[in-house]
N, C-alpha and C. Protein backbone atom coordinates (compact mmCIF):
# COMPACT_ATOMS: atom_id res chain seq x y z
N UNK A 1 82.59 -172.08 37.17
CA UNK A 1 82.97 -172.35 38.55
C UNK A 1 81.71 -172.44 39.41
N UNK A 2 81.77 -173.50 40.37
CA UNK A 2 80.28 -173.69 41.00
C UNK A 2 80.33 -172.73 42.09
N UNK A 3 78.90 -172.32 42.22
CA UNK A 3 79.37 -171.74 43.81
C UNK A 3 79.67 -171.95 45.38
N UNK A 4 79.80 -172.98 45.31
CA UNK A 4 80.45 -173.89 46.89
C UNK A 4 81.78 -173.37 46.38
N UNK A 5 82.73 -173.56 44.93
CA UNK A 5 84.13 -173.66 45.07
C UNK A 5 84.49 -172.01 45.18
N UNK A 6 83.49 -171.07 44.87
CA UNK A 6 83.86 -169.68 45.04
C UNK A 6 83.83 -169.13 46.12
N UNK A 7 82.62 -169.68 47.34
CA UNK A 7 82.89 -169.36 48.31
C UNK A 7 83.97 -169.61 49.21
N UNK A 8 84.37 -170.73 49.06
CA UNK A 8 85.69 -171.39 49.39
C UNK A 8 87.05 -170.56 49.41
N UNK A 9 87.11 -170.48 47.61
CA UNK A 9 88.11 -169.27 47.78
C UNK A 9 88.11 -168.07 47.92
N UNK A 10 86.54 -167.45 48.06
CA UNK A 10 86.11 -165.91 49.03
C UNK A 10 86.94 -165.86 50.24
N UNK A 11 86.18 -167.18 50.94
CA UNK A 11 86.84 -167.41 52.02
C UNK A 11 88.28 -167.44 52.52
N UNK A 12 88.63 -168.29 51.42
CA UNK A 12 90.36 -168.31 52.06
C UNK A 12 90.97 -167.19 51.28
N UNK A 13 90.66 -166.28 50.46
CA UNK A 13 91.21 -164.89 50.48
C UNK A 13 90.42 -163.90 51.72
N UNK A 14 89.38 -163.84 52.05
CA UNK A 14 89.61 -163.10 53.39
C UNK A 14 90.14 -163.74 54.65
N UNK A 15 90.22 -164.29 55.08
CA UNK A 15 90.79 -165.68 55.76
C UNK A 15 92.63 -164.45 55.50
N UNK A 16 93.21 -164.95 54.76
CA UNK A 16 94.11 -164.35 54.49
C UNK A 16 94.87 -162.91 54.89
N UNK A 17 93.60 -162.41 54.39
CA UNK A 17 93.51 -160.63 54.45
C UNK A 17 93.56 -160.67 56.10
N UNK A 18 92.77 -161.00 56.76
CA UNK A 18 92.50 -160.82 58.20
C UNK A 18 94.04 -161.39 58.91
N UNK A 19 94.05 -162.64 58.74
CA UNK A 19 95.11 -163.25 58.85
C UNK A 19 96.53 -161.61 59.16
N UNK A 20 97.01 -161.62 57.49
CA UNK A 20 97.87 -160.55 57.29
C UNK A 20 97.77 -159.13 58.23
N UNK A 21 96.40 -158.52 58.52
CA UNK A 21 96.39 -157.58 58.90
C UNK A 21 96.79 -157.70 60.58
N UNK A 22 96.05 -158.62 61.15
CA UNK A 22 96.45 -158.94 62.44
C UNK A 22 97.81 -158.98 62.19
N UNK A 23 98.82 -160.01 62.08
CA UNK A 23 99.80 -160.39 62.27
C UNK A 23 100.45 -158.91 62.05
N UNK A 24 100.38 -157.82 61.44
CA UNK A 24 100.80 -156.40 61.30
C UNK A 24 100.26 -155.68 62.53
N UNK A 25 99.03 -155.77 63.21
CA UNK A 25 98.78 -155.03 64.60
C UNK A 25 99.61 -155.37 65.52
N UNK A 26 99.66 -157.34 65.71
CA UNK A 26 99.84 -157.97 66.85
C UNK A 26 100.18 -158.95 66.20
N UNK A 27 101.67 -159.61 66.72
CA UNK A 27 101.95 -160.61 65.98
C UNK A 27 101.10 -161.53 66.50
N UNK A 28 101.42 -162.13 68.45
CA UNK A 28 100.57 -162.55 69.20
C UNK A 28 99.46 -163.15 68.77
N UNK A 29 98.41 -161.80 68.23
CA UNK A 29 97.06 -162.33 67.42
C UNK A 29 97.15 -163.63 66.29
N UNK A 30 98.62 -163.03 65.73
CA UNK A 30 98.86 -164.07 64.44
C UNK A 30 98.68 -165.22 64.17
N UNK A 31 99.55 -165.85 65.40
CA UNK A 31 100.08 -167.13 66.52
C UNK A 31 98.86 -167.79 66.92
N UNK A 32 97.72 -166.92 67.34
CA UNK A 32 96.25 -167.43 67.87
C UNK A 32 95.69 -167.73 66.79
N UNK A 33 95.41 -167.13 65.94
CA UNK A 33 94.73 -166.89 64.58
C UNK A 33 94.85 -168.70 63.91
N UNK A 34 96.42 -168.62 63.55
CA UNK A 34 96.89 -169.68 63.32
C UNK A 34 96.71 -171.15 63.97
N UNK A 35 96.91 -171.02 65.12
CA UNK A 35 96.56 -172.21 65.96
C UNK A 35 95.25 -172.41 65.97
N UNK A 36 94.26 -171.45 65.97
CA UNK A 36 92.96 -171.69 65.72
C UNK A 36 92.38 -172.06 64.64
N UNK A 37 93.07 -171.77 63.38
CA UNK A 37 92.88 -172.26 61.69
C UNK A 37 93.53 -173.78 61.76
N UNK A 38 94.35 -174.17 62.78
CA UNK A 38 95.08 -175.41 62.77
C UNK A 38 93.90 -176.60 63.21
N UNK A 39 93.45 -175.96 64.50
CA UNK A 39 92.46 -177.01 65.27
C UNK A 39 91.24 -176.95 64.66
N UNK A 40 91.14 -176.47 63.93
CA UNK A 40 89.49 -176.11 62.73
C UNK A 40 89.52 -177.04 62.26
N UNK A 41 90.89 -177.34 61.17
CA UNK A 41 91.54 -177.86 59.93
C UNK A 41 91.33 -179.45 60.49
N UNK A 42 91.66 -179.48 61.33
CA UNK A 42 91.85 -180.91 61.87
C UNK A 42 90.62 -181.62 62.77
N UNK A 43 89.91 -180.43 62.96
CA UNK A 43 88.30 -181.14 63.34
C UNK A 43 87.15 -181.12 61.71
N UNK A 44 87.65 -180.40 61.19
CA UNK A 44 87.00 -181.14 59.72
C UNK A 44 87.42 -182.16 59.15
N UNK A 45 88.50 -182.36 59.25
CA UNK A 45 89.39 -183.58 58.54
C UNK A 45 88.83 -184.45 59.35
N UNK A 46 89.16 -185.01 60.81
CA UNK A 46 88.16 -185.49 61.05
C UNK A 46 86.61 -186.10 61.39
N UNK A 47 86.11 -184.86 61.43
CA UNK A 47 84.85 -185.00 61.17
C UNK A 47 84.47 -186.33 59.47
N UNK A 48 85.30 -185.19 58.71
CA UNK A 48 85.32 -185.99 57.03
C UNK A 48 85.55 -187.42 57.15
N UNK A 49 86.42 -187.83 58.01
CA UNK A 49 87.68 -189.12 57.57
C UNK A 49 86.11 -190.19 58.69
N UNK A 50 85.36 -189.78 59.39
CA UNK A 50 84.38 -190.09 60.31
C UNK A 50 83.30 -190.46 60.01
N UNK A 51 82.80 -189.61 58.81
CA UNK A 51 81.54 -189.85 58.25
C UNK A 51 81.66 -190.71 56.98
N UNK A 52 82.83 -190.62 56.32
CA UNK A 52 83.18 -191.45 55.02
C UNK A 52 83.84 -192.95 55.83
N UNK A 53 84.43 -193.18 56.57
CA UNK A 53 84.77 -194.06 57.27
C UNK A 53 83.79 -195.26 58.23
N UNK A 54 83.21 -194.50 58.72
CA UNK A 54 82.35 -195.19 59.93
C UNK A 54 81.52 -195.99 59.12
């Protein structure tokens, strides 16, 4: 396994963990958390679809 793809899934298992624990303090936080992993998701995608495209 290379290590770009391990950090990746380091990442999206703590990503996760944090995720889970908030949503158990504060759901609220959850909701933010989420919407903020949403608008990430979708400024890399395009960023990606931008640089392979253009």
């Amino acid at each position: 396994m290379s290590a770009e793809r391990f950090r990746l899934i380091l990442a999206i298992c703590l990503i996760g963990v944090s995720v889970a624990v908030m949503g158990a303090v504060n759901p609220l936080l959850l909701v933010l958390a989420l919407l903020a992993g949403c608008v990430w998701l979708l400024w890399r995608l395009a960023r990606w679809a931008w640089q392979r495209f253009h």
